[in-house]
PDB file of N, CA and C in Angstrom:
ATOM      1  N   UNK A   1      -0.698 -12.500   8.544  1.00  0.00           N
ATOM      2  CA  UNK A   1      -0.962 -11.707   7.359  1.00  0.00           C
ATOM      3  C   UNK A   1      -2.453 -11.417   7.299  1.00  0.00           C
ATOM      4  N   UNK A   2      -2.350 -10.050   7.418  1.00  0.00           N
ATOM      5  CA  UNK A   2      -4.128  -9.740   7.026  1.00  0.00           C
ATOM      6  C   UNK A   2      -4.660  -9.598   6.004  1.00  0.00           C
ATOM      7  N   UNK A   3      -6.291  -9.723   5.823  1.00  0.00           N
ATOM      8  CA  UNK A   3      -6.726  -9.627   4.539  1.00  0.00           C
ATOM      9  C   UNK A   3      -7.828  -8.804   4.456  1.00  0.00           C
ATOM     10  N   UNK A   4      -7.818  -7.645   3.608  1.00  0.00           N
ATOM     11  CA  UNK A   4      -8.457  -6.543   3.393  1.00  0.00           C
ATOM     12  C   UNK A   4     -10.183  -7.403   2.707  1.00  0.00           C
ATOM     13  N   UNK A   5     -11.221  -6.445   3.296  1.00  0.00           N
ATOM     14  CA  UNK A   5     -12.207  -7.568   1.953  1.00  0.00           C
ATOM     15  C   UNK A   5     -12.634  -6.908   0.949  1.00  0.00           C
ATOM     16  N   UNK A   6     -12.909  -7.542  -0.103  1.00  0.00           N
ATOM     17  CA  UNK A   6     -12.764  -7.417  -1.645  1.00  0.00           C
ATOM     18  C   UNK A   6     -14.254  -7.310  -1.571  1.00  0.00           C
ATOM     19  N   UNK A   7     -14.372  -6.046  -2.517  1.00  0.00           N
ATOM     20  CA  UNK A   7     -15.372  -5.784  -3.257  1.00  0.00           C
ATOM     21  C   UNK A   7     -15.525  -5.884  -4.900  1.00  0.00           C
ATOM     22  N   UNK A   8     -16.016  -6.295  -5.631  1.00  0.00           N
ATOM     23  CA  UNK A   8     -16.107  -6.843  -7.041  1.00  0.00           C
ATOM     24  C   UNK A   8     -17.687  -5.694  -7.777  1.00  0.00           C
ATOM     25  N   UNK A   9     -17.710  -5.424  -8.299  1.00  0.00           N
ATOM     26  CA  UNK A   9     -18.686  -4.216  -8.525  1.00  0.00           C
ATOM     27  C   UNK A   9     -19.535  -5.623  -9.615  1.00  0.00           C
ATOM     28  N   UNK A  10     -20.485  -5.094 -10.026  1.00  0.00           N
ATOM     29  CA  UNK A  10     -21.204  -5.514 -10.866  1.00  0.00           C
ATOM     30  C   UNK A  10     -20.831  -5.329 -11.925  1.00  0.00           C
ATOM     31  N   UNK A  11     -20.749  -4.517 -12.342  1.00  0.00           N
ATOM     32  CA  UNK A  11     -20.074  -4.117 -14.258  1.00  0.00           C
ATOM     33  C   UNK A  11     -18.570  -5.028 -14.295  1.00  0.00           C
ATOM     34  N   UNK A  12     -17.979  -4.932 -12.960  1.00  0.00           N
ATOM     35  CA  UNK A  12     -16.684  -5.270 -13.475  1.00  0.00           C
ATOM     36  C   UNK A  12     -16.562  -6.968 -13.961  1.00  0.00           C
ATOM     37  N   UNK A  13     -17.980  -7.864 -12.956  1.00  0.00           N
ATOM     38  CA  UNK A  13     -17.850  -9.110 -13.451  1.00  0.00           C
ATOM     39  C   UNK A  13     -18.613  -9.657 -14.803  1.00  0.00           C
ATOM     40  N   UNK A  14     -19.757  -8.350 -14.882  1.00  0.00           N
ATOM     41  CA  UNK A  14     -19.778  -8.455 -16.399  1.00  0.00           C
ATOM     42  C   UNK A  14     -18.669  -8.335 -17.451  1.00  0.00           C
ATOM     43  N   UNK A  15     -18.095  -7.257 -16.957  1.00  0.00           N
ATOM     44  CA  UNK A  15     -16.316  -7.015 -18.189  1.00  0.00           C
ATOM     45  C   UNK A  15     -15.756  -8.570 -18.323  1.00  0.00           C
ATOM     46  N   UNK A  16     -15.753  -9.050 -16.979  1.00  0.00           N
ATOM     47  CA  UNK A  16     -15.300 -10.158 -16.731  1.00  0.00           C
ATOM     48  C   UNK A  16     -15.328 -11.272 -18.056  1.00  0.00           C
ATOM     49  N   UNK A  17     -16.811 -11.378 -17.776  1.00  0.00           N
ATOM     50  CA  UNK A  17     -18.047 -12.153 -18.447  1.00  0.00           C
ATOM     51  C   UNK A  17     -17.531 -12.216 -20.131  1.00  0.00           C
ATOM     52  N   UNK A  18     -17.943 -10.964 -20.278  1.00  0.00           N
ATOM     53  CA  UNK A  18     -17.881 -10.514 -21.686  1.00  0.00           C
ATOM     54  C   UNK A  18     -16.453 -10.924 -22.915  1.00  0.00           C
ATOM     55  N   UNK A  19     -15.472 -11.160 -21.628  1.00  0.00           N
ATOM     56  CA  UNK A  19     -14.317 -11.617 -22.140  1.00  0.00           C
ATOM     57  C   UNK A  19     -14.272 -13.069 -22.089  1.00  0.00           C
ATOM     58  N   UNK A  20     -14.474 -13.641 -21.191  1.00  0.00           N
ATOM     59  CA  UNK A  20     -14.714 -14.990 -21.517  1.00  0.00           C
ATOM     60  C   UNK A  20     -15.625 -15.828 -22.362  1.00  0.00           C
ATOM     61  N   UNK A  21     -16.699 -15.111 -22.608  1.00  0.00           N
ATOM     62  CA  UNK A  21     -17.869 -15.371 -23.189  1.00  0.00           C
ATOM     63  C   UNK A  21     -17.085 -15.280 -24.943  1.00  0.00           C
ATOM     64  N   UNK A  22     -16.292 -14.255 -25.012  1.00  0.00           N
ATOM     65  CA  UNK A  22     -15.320 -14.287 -26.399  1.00  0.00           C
ATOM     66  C   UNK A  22     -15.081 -15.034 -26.822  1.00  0.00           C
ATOM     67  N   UNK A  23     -13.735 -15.701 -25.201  1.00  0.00           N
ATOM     68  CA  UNK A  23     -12.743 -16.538 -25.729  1.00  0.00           C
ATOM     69  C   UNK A  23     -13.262 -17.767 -25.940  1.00  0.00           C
ATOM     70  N   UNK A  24     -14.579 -18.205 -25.395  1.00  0.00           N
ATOM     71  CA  UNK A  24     -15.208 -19.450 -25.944  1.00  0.00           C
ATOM     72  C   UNK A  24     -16.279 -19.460 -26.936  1.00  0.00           C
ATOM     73  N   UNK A  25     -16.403 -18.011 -27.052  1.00  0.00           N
ATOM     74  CA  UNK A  25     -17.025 -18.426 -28.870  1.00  0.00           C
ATOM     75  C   UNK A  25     -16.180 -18.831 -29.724  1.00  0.00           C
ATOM     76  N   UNK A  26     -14.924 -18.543 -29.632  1.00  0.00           N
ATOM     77  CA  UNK A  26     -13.767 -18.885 -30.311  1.00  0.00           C
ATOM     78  C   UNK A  26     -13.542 -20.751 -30.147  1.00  0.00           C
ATOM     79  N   UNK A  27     -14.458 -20.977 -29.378  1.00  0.00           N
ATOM     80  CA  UNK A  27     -14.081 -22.804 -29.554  1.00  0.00           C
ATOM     81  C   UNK A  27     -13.110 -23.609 -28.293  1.00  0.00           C
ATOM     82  N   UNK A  28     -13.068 -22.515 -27.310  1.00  0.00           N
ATOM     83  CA  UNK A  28     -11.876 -23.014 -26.325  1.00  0.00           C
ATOM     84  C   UNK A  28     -12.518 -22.589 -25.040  1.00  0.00           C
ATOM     85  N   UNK A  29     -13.426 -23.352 -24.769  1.00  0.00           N
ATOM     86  CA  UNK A  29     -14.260 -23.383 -23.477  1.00  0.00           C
ATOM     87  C   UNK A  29     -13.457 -23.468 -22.291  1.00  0.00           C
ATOM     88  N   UNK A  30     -12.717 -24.469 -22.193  1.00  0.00           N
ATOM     89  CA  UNK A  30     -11.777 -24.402 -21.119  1.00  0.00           C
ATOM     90  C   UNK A  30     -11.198 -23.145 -20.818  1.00  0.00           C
ATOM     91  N   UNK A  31     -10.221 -22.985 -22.329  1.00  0.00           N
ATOM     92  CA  UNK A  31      -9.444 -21.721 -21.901  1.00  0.00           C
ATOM     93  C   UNK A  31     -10.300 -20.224 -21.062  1.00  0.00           C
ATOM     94  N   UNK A  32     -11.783 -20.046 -21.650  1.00  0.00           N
ATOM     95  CA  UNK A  32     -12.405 -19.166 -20.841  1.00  0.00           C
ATOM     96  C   UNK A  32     -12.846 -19.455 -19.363  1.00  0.00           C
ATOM     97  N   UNK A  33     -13.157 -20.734 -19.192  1.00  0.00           N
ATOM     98  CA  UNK A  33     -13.107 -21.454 -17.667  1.00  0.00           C
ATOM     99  C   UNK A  33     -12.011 -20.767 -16.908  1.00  0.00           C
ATOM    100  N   UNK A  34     -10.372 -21.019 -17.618  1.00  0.00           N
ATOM    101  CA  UNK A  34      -9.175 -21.022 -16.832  1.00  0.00           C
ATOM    102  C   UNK A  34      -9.503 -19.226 -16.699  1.00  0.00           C
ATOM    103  N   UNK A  35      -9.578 -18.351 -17.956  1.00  0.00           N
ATOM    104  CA  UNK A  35      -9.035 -16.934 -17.703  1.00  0.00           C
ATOM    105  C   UNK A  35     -10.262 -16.756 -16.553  1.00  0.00           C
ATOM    106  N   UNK A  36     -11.423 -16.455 -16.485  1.00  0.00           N
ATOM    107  CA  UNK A  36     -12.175 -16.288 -15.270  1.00  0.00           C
ATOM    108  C   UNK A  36     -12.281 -16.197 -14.126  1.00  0.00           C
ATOM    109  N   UNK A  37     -11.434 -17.876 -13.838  1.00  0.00           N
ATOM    110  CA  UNK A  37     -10.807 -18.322 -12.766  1.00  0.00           C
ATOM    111  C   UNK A  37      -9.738 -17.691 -12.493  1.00  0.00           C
ATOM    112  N   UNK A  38      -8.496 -17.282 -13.302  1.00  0.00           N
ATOM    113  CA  UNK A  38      -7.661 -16.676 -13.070  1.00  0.00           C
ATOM    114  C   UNK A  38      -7.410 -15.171 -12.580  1.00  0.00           C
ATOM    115  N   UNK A  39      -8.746 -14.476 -13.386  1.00  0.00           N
ATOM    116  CA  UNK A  39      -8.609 -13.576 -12.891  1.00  0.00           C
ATOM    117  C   UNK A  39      -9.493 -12.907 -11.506  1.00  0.00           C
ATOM    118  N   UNK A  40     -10.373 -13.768 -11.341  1.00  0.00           N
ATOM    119  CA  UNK A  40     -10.800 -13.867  -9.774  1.00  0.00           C
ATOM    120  C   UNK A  40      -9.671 -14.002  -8.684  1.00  0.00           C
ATOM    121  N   UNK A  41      -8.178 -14.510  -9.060  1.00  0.00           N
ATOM    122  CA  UNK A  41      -7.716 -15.316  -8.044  1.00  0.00           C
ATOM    123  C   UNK A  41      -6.640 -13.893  -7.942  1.00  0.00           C
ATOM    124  N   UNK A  42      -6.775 -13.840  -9.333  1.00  0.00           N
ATOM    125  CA  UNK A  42      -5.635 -12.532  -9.545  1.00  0.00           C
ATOM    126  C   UNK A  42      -6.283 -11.585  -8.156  1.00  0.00           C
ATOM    127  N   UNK A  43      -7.881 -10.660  -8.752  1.00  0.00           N
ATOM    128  CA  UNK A  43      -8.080 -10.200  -7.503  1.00  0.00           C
ATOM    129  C   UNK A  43      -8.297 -10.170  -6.208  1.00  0.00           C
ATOM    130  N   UNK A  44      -8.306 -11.271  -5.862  1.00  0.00           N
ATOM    131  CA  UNK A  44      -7.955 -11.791  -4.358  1.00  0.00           C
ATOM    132  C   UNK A  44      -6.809 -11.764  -3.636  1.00  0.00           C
ATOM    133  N   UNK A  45      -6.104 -11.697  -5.057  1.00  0.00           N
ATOM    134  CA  UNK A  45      -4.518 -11.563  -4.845  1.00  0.00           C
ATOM    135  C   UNK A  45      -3.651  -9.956  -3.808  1.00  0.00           C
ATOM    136  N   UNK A  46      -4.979  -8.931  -4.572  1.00  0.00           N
ATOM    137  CA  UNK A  46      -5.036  -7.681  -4.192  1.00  0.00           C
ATOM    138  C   UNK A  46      -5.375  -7.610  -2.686  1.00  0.00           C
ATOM    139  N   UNK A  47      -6.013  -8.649  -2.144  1.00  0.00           N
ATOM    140  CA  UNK A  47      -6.551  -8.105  -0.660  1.00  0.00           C
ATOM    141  C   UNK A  47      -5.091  -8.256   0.666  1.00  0.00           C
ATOM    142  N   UNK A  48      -4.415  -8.541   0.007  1.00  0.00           N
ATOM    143  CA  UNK A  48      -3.066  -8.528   1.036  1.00  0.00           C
ATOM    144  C   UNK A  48      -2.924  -6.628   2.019  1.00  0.00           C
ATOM    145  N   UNK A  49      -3.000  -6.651   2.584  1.00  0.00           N
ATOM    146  CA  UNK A  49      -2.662  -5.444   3.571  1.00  0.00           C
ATOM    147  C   UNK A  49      -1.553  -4.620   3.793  1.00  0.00           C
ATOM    148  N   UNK A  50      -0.636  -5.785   3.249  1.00  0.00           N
ATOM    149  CA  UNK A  50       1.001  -5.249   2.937  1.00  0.00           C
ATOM    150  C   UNK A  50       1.286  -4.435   2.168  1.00  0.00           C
ATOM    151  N   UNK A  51       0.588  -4.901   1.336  1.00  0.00           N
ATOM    152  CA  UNK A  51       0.597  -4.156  -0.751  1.00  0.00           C
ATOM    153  C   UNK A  51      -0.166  -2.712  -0.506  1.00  0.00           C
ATOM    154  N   UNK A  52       0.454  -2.164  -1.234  1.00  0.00           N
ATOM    155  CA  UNK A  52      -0.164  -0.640  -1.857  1.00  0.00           C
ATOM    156  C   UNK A  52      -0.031  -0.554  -2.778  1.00  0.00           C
ATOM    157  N   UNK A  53      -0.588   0.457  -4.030  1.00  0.00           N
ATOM    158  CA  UNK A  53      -0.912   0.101  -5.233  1.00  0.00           C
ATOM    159  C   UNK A  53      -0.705   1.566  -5.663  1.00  0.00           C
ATOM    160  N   UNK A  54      -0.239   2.306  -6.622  1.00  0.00           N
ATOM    161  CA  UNK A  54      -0.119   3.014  -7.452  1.00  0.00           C
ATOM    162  C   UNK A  54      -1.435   3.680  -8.023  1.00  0.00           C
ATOM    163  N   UNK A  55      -1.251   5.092  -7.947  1.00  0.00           N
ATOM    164  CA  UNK A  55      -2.125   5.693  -8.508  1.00  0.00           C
ATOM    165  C   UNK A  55      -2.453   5.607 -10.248  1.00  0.00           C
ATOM    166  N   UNK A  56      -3.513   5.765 -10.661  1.00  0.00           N
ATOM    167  CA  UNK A  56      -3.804   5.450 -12.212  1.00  0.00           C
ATOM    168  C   UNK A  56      -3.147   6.659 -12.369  1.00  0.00           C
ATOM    169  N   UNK A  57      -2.080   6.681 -14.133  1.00  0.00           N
ATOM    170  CA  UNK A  57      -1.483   7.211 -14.454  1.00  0.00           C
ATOM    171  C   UNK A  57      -2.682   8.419 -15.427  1.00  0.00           C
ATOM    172  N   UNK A  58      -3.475   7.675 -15.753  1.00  0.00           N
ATOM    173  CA  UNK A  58      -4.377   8.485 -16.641  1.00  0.00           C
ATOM    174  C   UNK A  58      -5.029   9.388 -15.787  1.00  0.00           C
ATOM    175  N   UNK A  59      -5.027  10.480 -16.213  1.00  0.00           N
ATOM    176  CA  UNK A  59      -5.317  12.081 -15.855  1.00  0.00           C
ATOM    177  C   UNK A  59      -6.783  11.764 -14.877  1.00  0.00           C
ATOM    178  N   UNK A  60      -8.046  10.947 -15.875  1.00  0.00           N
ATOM    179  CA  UNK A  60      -9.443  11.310 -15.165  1.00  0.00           C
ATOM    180  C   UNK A  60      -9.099  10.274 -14.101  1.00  0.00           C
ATOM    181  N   UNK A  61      -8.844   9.194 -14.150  1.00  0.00           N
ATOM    182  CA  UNK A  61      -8.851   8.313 -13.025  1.00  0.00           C
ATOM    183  C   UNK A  61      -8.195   8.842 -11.669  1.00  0.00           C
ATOM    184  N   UNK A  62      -7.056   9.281 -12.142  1.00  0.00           N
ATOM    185  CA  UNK A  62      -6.233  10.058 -11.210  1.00  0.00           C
ATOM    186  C   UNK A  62      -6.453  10.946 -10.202  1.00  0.00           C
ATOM    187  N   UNK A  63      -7.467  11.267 -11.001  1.00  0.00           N
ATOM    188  CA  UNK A  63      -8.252  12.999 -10.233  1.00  0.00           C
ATOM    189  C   UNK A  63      -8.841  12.087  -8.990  1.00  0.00           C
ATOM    190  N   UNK A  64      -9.843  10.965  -9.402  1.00  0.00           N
ATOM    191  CA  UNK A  64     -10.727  10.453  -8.991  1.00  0.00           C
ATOM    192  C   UNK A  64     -10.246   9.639  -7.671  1.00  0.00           C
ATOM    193  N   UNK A  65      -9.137   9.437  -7.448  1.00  0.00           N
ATOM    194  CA  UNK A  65      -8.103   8.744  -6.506  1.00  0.00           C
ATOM    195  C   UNK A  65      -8.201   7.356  -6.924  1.00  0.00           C
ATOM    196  N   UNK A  66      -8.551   7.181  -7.870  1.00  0.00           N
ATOM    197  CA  UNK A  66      -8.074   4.941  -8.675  1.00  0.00           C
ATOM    198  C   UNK A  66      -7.177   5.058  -8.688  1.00  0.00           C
ATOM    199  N   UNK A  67      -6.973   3.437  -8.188  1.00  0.00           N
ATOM    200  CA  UNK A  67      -5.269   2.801  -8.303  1.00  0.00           C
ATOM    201  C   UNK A  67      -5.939   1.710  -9.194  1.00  0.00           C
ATOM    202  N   UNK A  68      -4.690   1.278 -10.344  1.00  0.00           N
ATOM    203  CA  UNK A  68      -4.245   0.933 -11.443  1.00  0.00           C
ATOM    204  C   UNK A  68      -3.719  -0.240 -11.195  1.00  0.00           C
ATOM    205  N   UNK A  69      -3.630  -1.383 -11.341  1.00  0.00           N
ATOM    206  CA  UNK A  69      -2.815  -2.791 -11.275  1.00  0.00           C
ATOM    207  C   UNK A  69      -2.897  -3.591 -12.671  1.00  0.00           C
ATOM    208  N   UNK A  70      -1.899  -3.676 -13.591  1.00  0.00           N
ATOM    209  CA  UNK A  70      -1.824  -4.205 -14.484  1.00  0.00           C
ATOM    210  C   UNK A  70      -2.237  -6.165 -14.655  1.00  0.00           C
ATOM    211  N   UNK A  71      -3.308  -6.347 -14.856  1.00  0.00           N
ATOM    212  CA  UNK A  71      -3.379  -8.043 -15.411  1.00  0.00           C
ATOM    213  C   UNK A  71      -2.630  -8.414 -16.312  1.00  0.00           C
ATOM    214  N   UNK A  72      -1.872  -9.263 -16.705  1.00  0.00           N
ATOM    215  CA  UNK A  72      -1.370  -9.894 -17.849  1.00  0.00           C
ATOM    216  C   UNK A  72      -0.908  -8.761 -19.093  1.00  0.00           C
ATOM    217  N   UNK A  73      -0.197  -7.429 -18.729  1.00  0.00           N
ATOM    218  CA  UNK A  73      -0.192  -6.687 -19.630  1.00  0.00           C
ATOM    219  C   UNK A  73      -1.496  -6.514 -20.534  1.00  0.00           C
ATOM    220  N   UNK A  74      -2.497  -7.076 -20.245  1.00  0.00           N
ATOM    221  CA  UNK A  74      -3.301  -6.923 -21.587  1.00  0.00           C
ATOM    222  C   UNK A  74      -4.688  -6.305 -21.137  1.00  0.00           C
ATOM    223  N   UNK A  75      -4.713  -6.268 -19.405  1.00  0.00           N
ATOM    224  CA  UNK A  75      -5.880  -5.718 -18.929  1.00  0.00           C
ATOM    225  C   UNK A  75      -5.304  -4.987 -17.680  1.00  0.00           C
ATOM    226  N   UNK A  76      -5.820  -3.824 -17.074  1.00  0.00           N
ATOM    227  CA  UNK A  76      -6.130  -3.510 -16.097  1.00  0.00           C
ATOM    228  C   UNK A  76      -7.126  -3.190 -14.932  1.00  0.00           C
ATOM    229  N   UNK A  77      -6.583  -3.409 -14.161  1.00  0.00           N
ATOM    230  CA  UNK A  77      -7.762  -3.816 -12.773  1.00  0.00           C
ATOM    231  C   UNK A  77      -7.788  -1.771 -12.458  1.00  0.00           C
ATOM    232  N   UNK A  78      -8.856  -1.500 -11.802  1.00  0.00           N
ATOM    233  CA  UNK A  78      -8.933  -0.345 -11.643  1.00  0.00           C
ATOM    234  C   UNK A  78      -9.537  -0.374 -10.285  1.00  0.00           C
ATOM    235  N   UNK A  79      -8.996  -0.086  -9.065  1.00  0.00           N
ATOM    236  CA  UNK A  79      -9.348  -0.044  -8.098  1.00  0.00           C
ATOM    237  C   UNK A  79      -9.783   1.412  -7.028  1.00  0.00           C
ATOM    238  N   UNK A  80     -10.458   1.236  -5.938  1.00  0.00           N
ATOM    239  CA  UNK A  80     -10.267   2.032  -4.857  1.00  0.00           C
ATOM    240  C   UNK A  80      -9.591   0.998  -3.670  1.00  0.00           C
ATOM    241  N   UNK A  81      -8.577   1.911  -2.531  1.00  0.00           N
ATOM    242  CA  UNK A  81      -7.823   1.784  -1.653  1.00  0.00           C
ATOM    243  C   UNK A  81      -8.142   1.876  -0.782  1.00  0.00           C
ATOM    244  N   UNK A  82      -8.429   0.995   0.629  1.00  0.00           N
ATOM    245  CA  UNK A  82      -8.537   1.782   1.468  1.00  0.00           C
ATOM    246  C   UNK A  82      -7.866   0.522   2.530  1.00  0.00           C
ATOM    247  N   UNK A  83      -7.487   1.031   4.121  1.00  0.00           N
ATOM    248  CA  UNK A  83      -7.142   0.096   4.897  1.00  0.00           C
ATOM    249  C   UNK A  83      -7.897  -0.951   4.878  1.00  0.00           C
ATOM    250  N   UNK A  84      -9.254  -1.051   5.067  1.00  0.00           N
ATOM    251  CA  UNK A  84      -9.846  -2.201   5.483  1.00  0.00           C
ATOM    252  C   UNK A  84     -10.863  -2.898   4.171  1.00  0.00           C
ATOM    253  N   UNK A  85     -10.597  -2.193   2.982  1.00  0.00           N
ATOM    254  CA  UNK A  85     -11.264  -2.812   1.595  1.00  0.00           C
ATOM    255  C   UNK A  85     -10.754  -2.163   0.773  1.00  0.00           C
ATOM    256  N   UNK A  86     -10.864  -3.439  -0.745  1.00  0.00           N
ATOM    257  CA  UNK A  86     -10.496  -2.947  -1.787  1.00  0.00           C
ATOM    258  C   UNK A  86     -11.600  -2.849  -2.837  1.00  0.00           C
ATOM    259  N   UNK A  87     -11.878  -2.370  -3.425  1.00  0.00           N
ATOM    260  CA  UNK A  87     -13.500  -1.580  -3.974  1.00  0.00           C
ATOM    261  C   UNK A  87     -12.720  -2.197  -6.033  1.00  0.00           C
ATOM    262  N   UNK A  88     -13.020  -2.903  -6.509  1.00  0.00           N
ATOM    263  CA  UNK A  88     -12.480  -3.637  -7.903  1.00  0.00           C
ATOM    264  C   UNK A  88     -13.737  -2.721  -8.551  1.00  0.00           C
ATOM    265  N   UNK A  89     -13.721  -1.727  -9.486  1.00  0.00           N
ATOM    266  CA  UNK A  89     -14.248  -0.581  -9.909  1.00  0.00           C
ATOM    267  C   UNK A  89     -14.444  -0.933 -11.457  1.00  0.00           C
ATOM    268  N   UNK A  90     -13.256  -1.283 -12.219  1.00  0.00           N
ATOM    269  CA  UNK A  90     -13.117  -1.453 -13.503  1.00  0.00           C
ATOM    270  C   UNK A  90     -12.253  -2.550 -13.758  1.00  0.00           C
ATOM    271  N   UNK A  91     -12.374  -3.178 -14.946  1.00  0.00           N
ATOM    272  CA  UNK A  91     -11.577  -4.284 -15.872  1.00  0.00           C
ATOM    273  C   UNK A  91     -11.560  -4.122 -16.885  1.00  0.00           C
ATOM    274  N   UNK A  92     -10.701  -3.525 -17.697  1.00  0.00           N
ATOM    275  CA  UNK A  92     -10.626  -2.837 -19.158  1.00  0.00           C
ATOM    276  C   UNK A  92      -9.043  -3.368 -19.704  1.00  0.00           C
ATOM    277  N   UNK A  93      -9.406  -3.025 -21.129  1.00  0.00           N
ATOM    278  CA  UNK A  93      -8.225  -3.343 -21.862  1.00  0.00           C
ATOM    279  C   UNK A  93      -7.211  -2.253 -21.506  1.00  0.00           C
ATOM    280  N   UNK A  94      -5.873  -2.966 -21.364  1.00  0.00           N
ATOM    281  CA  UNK A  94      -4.971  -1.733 -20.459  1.00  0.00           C
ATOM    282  C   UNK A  94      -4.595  -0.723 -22.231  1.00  0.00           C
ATOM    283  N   UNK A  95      -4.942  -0.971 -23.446  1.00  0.00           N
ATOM    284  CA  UNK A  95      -4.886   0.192 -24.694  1.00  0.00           C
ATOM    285  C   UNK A  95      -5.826   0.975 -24.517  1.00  0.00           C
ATOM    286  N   UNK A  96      -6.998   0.768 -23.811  1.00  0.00           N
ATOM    287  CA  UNK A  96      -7.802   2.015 -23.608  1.00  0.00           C
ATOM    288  C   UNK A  96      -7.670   2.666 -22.785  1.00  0.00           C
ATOM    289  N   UNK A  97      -6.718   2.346 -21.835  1.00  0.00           N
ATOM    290  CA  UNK A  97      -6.911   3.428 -20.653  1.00  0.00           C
ATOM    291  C   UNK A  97      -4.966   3.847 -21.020  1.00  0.00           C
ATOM    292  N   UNK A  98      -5.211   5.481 -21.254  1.00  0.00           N
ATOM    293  CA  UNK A  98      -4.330   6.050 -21.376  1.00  0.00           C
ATOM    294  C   UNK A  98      -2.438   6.119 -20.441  1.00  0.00           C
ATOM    295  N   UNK A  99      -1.565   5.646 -20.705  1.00  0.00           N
ATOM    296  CA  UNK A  99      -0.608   5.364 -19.667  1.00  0.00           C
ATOM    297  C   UNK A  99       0.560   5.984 -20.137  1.00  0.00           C
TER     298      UNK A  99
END
């Protein structure tokens, strides 16, 4: 099984950031430890070679050739495709991005 290599943009591990940084102002340090972690592992998850991924349903992304992978219903990963890398572009709440 091959593995494509992962690119992580800068903004996107701030998005990252910004959400965890939330969930432990809220008093649950761990729990922002775990989502962080989780969703790093999530995108690693993406570098499989097998997988292909769906174009973003929303009109501008679309144009743009992003593929779309839903996190936990509650976020989406916004990617570029290609054989030999996956380019992690955006991490947004999946209510803002139009579907």
């Amino acid at each position: 099984m091959g593995q494509r290599k992962v690119t992580v943009k800068l903004s996107v591990a701030k998005s990252i950031a910004v959400v965890s940084l939330y969930i432990e102002s809220k008093g649950m340090v761990k729990t922002a430890e775990k989502f962080s972690d989780a969703v790093y592992d999530f995108i690693e998850t993406l570098a499989d070679e097998r997988k292909s991924y769906p174009t973003c349903k929303d009109p501008k992304r679309s144009r743009l050739g992003f593929k779309c992978v839903n996190y936990t219903k509650k976020y989406t990963v916004v990617l570029i495709e290609t054989e030999s890398e996956i380019t992690i572009c955006e991490f947004v709440a999946s209510k803002l991005i139009w579907w």
